[in-house]
C-alpha atoms as a PDB file:
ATOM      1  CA  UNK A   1       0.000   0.000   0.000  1.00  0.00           C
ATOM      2  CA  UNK A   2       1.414   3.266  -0.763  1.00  0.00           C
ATOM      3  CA  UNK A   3       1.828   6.047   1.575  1.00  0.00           C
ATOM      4  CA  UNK A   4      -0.759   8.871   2.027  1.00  0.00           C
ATOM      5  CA  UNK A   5       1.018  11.763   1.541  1.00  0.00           C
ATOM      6  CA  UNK A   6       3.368  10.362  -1.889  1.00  0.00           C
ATOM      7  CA  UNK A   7      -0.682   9.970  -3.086  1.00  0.00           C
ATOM      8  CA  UNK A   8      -1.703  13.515  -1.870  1.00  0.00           C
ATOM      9  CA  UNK A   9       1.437  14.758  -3.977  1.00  0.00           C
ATOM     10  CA  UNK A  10       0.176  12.601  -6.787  1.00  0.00           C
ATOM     11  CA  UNK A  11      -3.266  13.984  -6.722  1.00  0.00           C
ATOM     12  CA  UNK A  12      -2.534  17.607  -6.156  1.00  0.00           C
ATOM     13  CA  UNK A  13       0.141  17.201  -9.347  1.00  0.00           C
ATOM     14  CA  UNK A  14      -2.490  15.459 -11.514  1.00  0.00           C
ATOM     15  CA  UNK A  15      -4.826  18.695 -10.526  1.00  0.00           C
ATOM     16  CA  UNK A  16      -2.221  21.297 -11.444  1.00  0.00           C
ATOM     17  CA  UNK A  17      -1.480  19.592 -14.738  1.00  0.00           C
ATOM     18  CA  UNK A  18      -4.851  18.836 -16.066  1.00  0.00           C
ATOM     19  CA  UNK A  19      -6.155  22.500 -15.250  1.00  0.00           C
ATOM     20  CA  UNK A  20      -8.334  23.815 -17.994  1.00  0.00           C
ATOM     21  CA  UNK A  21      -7.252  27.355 -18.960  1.00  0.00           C
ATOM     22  CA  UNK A  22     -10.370  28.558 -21.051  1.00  0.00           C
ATOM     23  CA  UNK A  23      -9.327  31.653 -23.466  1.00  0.00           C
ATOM     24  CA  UNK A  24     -11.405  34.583 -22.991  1.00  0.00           C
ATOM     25  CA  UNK A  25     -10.754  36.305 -26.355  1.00  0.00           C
ATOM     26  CA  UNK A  26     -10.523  32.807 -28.300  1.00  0.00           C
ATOM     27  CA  UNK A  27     -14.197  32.018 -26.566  1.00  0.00           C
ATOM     28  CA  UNK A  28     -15.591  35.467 -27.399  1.00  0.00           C
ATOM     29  CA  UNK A  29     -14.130  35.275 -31.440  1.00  0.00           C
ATOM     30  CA  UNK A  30     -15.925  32.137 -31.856  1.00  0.00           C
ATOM     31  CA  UNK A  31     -19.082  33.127 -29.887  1.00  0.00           C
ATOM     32  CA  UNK A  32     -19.201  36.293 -32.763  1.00  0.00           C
ATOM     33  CA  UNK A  33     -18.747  33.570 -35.471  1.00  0.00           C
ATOM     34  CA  UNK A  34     -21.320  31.385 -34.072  1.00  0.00           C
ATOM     35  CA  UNK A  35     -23.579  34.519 -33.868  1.00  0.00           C
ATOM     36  CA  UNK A  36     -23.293  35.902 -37.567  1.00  0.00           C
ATOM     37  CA  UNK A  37     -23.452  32.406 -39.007  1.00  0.00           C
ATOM     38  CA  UNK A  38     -26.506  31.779 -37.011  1.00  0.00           C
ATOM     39  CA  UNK A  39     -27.812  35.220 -38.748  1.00  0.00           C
ATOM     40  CA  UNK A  40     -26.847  34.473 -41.867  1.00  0.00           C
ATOM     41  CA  UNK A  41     -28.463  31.005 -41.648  1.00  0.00           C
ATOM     42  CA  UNK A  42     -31.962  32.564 -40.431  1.00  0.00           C
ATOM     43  CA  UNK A  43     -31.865  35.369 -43.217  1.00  0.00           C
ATOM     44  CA  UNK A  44     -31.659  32.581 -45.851  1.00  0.00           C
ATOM     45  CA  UNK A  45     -34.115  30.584 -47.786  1.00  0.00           C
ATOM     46  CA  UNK A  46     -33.866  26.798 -47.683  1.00  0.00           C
ATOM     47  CA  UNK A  47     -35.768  24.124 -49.601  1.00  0.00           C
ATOM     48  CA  UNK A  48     -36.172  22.043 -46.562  1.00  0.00           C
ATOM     49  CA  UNK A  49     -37.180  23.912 -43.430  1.00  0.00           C
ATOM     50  CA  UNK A  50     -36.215  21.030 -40.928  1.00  0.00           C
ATOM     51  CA  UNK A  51     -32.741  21.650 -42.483  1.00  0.00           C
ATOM     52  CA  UNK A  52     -32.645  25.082 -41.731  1.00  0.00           C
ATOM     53  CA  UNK A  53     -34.195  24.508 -38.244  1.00  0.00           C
ATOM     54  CA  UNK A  54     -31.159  21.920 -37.593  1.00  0.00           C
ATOM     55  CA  UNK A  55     -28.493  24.219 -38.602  1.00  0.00           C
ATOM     56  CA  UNK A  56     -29.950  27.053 -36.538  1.00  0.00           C
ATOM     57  CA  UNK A  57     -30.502  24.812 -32.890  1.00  0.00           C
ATOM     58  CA  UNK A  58     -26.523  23.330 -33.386  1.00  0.00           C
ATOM     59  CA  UNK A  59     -25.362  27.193 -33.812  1.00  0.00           C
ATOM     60  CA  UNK A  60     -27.434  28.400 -30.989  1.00  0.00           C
ATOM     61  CA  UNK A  61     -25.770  25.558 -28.916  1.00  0.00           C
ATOM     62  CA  UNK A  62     -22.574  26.470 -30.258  1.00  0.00           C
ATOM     63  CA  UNK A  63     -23.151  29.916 -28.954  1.00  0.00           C
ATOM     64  CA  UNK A  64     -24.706  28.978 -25.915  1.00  0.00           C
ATOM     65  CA  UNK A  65     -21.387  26.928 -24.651  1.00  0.00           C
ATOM     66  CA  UNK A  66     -18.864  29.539 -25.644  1.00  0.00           C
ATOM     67  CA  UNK A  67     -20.883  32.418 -23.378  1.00  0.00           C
ATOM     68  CA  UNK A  68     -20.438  29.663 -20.821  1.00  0.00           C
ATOM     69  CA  UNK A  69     -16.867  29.496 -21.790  1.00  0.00           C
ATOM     70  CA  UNK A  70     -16.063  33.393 -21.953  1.00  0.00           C
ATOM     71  CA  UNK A  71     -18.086  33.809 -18.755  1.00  0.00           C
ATOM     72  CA  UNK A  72     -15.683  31.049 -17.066  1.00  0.00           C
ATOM     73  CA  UNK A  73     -12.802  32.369 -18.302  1.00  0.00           C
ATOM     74  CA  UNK A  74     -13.262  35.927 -17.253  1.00  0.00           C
ATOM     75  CA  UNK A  75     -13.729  34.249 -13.628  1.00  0.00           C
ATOM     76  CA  UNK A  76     -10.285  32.709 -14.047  1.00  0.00           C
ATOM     77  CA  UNK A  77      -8.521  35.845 -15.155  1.00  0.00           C
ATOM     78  CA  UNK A  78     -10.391  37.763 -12.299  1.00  0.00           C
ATOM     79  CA  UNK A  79      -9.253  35.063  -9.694  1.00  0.00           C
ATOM     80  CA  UNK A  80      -5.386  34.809 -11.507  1.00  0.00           C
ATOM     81  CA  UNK A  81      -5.189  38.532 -10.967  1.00  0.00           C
ATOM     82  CA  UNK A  82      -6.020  38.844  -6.963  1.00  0.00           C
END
């Protein structure tokens, strides 16, 4: 059995290296993207409605996750700058 603290090093490592550091500006770029697409989609005519209606729900997921991400990330910067 392995000692306690060699695994609380271990774990606290593992932590530090798989950190997720979310870019603000690379969240907010693609959330504009994902925004004039999804415009662009909606001011089009399509044959098949269901097509457009598909197009238009996966962008406004898109979107949806990277405000999630740019909202997370400005939290990190905020708490990486105290």
């Amino acid at each position: 059995m392995p000692d306690a603290s060699l695994l609380i090093r271990l774990r606290t490592n593992i932590k530090k290296y798989y950190r997720m550091k979310i870019n603000k500006d690379l969240a907010e770029a693609l959330l504009m993207l994902s925004l004039i697409i999804l415009v662009l989609v909606s001011t089009t005519d399509f044959d098949n409605p269901s097509t457009k209606t598909m197009i238009m729900a996966s962008l406004g997921v898109s979107a949806g996750i990277m405000g999630v991400f740019r909202i997370l990330g400005a939290r990190q910067e905020k708490k990486e700058g105290e």
